[in-house]
N, C-alpha and C. Protein backbone atom coordinates (compact mmCIF):
# COMPACT_ATOMS: atom_id res chain seq x y z
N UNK A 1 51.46 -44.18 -76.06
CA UNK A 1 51.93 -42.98 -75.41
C UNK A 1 51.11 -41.80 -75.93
N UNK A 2 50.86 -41.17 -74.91
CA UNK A 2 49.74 -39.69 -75.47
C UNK A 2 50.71 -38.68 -75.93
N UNK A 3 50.24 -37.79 -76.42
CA UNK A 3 50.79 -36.57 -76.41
C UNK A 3 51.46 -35.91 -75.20
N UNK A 4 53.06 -35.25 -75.05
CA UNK A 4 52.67 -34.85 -73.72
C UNK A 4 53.76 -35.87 -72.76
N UNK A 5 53.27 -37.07 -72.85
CA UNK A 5 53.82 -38.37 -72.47
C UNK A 5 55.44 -37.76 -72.48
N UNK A 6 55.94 -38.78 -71.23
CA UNK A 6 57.74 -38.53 -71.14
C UNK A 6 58.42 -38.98 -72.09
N UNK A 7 59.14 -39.32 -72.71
CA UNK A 7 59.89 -39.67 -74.00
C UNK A 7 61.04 -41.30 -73.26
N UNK A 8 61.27 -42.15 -73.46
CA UNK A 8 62.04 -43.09 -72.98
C UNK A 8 63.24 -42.61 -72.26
N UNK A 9 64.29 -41.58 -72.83
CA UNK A 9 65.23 -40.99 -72.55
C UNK A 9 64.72 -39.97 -71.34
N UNK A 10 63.82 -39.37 -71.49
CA UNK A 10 63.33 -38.62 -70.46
C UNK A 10 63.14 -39.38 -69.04
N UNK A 11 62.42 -39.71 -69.08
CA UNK A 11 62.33 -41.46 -67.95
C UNK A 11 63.00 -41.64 -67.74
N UNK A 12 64.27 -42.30 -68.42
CA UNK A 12 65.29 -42.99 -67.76
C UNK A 12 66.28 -42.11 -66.66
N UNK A 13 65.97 -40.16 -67.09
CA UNK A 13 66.70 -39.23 -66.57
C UNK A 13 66.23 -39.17 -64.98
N UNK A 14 64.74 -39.22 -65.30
CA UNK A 14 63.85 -38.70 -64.17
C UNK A 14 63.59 -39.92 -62.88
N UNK A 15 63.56 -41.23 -63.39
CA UNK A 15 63.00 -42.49 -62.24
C UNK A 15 64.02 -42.78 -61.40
N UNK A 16 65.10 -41.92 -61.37
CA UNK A 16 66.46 -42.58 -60.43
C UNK A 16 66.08 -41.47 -59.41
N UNK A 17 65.71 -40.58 -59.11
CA UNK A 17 65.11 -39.53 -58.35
C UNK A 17 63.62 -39.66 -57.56
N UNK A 18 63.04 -41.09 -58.06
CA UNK A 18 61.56 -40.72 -57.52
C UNK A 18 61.85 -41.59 -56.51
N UNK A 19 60.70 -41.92 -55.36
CA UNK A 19 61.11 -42.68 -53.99
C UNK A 19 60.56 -44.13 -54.63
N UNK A 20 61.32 -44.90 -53.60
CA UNK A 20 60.76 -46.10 -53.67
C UNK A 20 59.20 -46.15 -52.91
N UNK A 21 58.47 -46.86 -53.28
CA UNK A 21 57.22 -47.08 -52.41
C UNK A 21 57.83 -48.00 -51.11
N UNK A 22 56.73 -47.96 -49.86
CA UNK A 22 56.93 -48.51 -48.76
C UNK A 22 57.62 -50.20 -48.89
N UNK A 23 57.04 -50.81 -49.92
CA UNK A 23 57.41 -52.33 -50.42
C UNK A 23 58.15 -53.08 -51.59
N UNK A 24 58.77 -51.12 -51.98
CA UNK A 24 58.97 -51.42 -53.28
C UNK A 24 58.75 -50.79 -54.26
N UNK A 25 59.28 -50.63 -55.83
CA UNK A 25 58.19 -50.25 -56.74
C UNK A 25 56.97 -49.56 -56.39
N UNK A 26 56.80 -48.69 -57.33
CA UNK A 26 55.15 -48.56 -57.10
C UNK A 26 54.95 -48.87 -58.58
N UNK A 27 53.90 -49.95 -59.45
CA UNK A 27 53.76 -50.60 -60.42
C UNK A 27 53.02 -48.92 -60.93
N UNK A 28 53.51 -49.12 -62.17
CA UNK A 28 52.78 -47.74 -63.41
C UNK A 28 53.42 -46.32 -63.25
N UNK A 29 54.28 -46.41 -62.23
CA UNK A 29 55.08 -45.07 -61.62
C UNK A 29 55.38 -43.67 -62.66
N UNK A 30 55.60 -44.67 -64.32
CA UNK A 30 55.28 -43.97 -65.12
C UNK A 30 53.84 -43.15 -65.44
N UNK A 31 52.88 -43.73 -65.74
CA UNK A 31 51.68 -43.73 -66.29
C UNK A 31 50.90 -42.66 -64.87
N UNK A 32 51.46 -42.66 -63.60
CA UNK A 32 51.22 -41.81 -62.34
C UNK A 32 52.12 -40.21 -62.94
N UNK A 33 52.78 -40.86 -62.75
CA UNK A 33 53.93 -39.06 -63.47
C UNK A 33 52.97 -38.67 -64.60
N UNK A 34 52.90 -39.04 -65.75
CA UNK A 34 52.43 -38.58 -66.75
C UNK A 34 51.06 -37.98 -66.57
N UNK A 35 50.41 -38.77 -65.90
CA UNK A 35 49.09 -37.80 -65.14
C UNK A 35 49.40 -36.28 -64.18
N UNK A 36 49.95 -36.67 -63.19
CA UNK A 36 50.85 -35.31 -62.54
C UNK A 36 51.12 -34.56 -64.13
N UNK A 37 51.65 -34.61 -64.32
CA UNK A 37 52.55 -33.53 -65.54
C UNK A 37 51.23 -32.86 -66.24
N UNK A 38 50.52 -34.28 -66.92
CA UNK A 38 49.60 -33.41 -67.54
C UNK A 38 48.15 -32.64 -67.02
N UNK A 39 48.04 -32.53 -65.56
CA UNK A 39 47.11 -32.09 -64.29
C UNK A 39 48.32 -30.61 -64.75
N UNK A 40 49.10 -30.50 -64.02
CA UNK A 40 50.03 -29.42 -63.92
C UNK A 40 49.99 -28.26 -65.42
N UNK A 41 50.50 -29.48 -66.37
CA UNK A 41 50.62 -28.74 -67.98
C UNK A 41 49.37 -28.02 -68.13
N UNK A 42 48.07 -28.08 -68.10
CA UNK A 42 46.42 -28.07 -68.33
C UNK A 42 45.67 -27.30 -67.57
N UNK A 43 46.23 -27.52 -66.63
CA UNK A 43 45.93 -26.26 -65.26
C UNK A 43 43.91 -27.42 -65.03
N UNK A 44 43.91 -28.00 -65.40
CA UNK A 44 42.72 -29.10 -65.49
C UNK A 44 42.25 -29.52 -63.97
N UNK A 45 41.09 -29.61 -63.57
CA UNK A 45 40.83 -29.93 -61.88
C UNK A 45 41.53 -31.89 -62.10
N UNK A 46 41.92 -32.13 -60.55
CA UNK A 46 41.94 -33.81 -60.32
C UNK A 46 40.71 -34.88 -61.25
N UNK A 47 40.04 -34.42 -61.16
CA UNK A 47 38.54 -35.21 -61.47
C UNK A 47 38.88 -35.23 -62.72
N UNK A 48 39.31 -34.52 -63.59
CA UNK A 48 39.32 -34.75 -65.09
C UNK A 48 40.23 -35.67 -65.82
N UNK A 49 40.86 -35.95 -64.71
CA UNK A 49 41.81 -36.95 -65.12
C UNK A 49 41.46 -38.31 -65.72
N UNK A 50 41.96 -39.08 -66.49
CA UNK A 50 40.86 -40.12 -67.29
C UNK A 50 41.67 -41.17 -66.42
N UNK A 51 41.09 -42.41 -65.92
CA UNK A 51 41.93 -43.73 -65.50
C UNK A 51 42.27 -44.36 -65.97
């Protein structure tokens, strides 16, 4: 977990609110948020984002 990163308890508050994908799950749904957040937190362009 990076710095920054949602906390377990945090997660568990926040994933009952996100959509399901078209089939389901979307696999890493976490590890997708945590990018959003830290794009947002950083004020950082898309591109800088690491994969």
């Amino acid at each position: 977990m990076a710095p920054g990163d949602l906390t377990d308890d945090e997660w568990f508050l926040i994933e009952p609110h996100l959509p399901l994908g078209e089939r389901g799950p979307i696999p890493d749904l976490r590890r997708q948020f945590n990018g959003v957040m830290w794009r947002f937190r950083t004020g950082s362009p898309w591109r800088d984002l690491s994969s």
